[in-house]
PDB file of N, CA and C in Angstrom:
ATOM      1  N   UNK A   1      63.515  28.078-204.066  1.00  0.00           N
ATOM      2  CA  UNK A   1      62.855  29.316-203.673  1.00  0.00           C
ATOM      3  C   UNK A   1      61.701  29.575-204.650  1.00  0.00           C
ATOM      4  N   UNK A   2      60.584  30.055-204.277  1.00  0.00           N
ATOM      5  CA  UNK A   2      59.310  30.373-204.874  1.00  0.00           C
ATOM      6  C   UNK A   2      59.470  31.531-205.536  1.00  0.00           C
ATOM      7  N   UNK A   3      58.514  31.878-206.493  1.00  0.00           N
ATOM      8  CA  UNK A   3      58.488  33.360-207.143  1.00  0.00           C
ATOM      9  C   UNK A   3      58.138  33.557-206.068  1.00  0.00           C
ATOM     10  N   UNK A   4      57.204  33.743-204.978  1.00  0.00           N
ATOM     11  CA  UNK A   4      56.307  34.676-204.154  1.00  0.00           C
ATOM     12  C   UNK A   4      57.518  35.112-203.138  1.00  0.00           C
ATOM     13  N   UNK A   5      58.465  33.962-202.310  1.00  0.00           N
ATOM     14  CA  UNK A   5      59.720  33.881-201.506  1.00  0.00           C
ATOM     15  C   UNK A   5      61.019  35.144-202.018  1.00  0.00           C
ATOM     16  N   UNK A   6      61.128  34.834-203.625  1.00  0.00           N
ATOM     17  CA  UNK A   6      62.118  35.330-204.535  1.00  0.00           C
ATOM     18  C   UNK A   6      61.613  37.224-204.573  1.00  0.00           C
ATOM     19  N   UNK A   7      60.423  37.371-204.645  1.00  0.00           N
ATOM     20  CA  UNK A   7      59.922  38.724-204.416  1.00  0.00           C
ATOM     21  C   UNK A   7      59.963  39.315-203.466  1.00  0.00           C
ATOM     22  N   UNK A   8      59.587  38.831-202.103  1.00  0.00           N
ATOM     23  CA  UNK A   8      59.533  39.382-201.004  1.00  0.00           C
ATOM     24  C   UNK A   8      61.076  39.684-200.728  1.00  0.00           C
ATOM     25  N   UNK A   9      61.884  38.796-200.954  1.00  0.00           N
ATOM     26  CA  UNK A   9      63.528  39.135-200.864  1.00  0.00           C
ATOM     27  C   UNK A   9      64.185  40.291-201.409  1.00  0.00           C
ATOM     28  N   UNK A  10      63.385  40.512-202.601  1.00  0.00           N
ATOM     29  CA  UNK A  10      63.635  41.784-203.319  1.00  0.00           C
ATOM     30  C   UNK A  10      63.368  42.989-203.210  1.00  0.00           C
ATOM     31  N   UNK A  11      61.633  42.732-202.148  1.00  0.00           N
ATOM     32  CA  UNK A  11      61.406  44.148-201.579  1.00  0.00           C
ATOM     33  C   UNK A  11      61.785  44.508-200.710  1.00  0.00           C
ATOM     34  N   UNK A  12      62.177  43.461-200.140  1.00  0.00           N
ATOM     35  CA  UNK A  12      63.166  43.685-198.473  1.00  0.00           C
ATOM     36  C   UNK A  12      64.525  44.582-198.778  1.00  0.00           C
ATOM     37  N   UNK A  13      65.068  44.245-199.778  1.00  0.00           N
ATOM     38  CA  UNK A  13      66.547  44.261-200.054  1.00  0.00           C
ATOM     39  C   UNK A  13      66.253  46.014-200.338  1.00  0.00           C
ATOM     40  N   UNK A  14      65.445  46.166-201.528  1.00  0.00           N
ATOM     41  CA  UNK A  14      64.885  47.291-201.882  1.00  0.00           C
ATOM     42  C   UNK A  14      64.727  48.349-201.010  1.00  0.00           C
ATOM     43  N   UNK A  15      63.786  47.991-199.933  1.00  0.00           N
ATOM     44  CA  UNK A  15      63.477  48.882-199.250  1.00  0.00           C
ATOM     45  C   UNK A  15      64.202  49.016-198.045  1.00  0.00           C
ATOM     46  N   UNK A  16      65.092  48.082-197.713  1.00  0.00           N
ATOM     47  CA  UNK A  16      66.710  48.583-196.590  1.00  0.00           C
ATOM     48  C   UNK A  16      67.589  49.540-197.644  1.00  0.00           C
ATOM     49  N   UNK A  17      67.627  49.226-198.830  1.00  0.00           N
ATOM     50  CA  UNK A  17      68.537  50.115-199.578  1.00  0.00           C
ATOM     51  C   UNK A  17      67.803  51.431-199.591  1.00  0.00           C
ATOM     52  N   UNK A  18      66.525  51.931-199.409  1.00  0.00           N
ATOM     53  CA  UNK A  18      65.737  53.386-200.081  1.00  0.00           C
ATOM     54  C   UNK A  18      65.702  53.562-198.440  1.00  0.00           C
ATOM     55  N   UNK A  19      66.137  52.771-197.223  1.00  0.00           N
ATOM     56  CA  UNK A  19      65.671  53.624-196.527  1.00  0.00           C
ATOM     57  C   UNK A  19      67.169  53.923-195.452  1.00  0.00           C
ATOM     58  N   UNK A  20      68.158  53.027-195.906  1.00  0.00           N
ATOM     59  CA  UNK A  20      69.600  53.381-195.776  1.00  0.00           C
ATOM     60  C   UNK A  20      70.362  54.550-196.316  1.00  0.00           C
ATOM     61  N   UNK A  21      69.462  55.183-197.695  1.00  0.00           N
ATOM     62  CA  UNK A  21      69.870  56.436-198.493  1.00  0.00           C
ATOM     63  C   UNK A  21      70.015  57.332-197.631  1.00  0.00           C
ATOM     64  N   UNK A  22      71.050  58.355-197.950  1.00  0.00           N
ATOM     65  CA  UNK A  22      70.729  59.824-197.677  1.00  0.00           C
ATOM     66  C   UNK A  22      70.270  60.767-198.527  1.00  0.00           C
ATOM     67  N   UNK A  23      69.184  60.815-198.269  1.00  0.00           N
ATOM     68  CA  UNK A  23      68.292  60.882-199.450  1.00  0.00           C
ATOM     69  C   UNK A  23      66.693  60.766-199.615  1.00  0.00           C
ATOM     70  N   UNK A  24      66.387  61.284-200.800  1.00  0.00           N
ATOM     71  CA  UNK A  24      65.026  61.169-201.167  1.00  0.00           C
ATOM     72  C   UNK A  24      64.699  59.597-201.852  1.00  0.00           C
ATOM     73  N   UNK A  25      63.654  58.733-201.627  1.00  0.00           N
ATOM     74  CA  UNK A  25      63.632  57.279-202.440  1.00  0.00           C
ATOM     75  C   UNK A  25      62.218  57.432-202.596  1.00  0.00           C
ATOM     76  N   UNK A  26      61.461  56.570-203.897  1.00  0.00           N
ATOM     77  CA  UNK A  26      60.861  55.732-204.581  1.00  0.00           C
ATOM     78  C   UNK A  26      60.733  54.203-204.175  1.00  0.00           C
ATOM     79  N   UNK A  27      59.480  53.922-204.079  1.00  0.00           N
ATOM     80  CA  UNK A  27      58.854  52.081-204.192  1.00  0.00           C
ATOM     81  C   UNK A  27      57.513  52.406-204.484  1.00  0.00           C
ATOM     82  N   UNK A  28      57.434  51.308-205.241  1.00  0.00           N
ATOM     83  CA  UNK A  28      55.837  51.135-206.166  1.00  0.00           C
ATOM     84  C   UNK A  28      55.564  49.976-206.047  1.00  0.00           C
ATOM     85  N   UNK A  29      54.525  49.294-205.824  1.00  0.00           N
ATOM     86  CA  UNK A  29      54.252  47.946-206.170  1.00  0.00           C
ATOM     87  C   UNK A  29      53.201  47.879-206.697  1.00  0.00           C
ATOM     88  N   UNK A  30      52.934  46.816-208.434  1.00  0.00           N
ATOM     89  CA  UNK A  30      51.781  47.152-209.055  1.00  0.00           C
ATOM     90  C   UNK A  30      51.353  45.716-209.403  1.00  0.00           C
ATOM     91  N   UNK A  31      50.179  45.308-209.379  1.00  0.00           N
ATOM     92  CA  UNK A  31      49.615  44.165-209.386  1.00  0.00           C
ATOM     93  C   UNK A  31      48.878  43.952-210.559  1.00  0.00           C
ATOM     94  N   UNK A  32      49.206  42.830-211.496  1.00  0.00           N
ATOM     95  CA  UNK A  32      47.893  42.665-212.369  1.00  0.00           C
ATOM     96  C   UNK A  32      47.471  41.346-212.456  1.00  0.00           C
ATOM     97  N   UNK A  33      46.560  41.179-212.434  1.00  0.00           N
ATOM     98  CA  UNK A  33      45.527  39.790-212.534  1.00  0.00           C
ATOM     99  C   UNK A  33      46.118  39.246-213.612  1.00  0.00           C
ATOM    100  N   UNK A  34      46.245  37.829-213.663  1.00  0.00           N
ATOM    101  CA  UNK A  34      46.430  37.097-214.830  1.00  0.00           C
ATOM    102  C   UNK A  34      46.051  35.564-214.824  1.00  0.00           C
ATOM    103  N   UNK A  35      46.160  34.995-216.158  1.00  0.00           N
ATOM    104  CA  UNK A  35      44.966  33.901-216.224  1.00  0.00           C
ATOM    105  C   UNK A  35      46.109  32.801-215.308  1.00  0.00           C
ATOM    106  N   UNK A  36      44.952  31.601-215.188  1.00  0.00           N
ATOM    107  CA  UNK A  36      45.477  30.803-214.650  1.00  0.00           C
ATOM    108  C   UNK A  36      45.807  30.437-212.917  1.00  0.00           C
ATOM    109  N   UNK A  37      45.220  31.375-212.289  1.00  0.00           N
ATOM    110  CA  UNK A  37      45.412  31.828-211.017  1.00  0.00           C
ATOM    111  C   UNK A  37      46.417  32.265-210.406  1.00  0.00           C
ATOM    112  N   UNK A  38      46.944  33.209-211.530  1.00  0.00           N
ATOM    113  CA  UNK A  38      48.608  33.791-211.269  1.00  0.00           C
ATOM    114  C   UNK A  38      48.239  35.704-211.360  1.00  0.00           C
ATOM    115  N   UNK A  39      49.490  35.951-210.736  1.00  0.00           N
ATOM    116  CA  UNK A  39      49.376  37.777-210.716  1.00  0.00           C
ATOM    117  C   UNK A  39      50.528  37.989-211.015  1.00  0.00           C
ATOM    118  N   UNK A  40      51.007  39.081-211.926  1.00  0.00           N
ATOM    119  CA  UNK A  40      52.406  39.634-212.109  1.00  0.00           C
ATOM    120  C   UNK A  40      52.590  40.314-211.526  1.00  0.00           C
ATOM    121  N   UNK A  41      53.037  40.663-210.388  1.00  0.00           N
ATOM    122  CA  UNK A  41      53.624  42.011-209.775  1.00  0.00           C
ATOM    123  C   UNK A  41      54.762  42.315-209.825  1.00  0.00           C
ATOM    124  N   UNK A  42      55.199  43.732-210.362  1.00  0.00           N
ATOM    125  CA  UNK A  42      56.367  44.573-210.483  1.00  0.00           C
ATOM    126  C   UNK A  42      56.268  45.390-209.207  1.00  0.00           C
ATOM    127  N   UNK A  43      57.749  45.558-209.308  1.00  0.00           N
ATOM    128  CA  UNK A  43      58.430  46.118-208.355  1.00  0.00           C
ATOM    129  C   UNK A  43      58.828  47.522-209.198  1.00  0.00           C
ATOM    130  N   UNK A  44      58.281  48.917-208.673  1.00  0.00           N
ATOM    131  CA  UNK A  44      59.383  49.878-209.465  1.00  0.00           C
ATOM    132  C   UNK A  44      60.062  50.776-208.390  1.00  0.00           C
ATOM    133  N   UNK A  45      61.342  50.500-209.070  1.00  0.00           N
ATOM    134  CA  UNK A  45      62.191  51.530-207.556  1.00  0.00           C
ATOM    135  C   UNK A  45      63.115  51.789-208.577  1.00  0.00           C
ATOM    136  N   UNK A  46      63.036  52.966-209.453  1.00  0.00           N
ATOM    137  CA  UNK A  46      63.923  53.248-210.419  1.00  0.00           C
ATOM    138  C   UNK A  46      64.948  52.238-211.127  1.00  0.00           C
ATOM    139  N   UNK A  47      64.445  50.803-211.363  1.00  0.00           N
ATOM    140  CA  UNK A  47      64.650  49.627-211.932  1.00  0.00           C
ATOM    141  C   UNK A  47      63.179  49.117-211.544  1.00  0.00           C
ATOM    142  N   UNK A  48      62.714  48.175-212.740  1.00  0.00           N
ATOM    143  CA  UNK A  48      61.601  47.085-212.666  1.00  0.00           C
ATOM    144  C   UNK A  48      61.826  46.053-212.365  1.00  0.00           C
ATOM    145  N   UNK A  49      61.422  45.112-211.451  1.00  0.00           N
ATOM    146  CA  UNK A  49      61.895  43.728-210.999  1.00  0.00           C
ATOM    147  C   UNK A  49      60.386  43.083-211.031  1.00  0.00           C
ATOM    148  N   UNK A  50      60.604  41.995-211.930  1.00  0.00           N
ATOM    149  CA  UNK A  50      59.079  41.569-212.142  1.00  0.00           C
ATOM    150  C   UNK A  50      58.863  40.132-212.164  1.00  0.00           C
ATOM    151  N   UNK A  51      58.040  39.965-211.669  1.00  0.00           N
ATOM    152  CA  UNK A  51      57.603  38.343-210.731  1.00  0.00           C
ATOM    153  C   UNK A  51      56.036  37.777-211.294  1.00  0.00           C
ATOM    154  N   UNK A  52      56.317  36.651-211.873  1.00  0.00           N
ATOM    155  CA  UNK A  52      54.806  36.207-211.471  1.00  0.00           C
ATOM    156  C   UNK A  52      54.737  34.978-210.826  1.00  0.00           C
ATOM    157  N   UNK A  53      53.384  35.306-209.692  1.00  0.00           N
ATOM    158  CA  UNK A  53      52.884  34.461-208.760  1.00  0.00           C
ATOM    159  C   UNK A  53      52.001  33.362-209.488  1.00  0.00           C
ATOM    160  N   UNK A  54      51.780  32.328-208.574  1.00  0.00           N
ATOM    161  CA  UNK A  54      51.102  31.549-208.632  1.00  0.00           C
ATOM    162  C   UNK A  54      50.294  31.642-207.210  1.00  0.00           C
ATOM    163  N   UNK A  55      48.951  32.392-207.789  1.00  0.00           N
ATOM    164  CA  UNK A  55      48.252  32.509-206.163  1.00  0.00           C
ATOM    165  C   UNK A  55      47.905  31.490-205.625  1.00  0.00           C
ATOM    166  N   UNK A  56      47.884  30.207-205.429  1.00  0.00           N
ATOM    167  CA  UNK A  56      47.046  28.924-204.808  1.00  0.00           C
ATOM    168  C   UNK A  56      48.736  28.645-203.758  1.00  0.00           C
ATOM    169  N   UNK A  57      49.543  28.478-204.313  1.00  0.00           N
ATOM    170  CA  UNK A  57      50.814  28.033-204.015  1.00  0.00           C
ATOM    171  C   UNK A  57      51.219  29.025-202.806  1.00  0.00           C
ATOM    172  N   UNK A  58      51.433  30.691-203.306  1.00  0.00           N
ATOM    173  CA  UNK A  58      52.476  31.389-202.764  1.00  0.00           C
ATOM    174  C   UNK A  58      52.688  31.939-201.075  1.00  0.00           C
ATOM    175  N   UNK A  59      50.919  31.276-200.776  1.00  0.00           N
ATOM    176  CA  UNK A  59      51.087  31.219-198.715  1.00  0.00           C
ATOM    177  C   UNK A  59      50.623  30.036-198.484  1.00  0.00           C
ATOM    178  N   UNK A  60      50.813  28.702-198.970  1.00  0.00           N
ATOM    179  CA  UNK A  60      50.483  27.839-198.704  1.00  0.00           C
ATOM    180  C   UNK A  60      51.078  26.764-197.794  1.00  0.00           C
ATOM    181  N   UNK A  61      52.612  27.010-197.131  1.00  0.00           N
ATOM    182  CA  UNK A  61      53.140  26.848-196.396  1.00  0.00           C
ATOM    183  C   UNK A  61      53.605  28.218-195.179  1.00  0.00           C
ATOM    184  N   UNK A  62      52.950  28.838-195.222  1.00  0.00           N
ATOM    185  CA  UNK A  62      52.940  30.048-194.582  1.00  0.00           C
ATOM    186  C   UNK A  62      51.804  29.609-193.116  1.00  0.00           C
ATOM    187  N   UNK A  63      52.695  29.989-191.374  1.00  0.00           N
ATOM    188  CA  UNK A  63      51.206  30.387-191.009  1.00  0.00           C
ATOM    189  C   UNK A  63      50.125  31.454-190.919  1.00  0.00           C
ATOM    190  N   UNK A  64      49.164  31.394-190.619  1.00  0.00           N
ATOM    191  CA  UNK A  64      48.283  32.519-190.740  1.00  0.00           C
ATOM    192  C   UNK A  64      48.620  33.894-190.359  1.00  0.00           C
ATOM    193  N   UNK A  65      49.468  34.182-189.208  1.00  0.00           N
ATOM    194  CA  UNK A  65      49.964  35.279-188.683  1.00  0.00           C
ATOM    195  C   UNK A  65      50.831  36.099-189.638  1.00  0.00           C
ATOM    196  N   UNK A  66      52.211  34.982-190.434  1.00  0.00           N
ATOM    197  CA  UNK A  66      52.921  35.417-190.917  1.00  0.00           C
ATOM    198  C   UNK A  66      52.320  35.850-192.570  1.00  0.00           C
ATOM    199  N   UNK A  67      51.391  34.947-192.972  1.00  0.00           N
ATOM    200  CA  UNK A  67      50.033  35.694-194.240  1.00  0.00           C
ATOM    201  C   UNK A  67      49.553  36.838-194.176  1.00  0.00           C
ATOM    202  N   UNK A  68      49.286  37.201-192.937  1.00  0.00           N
ATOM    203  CA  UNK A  68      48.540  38.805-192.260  1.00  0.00           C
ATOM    204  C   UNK A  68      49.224  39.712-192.711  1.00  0.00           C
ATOM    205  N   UNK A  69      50.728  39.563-191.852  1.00  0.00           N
ATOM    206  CA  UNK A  69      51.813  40.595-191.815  1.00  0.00           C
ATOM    207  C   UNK A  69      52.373  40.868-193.397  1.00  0.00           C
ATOM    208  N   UNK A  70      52.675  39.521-194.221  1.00  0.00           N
ATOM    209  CA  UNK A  70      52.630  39.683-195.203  1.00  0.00           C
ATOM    210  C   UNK A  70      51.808  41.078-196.460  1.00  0.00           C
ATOM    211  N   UNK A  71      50.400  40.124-196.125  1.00  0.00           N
ATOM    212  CA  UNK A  71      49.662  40.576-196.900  1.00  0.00           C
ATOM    213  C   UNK A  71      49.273  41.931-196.577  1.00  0.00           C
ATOM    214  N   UNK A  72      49.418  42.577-194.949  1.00  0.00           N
ATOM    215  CA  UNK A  72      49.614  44.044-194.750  1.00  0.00           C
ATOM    216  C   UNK A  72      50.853  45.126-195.419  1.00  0.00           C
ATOM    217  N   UNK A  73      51.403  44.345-195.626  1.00  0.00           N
ATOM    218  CA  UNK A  73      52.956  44.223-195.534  1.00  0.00           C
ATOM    219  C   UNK A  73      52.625  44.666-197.351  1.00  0.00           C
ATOM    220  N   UNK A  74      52.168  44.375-198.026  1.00  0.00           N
ATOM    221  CA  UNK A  74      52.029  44.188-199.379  1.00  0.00           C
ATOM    222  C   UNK A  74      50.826  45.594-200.273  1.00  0.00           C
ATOM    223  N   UNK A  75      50.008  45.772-199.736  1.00  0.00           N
ATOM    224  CA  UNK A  75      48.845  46.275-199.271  1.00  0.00           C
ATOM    225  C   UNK A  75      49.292  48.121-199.117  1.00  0.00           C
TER     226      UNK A  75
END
């Protein structure tokens, strides 16, 4: 499994749990540039879950449709 694969699993999981609550919920997603053609993005949902990408790699077996939804999806 990829960091990029390993993240998306986490926001999924995340955000069935904040929206299964009865209740008020929190999600953040924060992006920072980093060398090498990589990005760290954290996850904050009252815990930090933190990932870094390798951008060349992380839709590179992806098709274009499912990149879109993604990257809307992210956005």
């Amino acid at each position: 499994m990829t960091a990029h694969e390993a993240f998306l699993n986490q926001f999924i999981d995340l955000y069935s749990s904040l929206f299964a609550h009865d209740g008020f919920g929190d999600i953040r997603i924060e992006i920072k540039i980093l060398r090498r053609g990589q990005k760290e993005v954290i996850i904050h949902c009252g815990k930090q879950y933190r990932y870094v990408i390798d951008c060349d790699q992380a839709l590179a077996n992806e098709s274009m449709i499912k990149h879109l939804l993604k990257r809307d999806l992210l956005a």
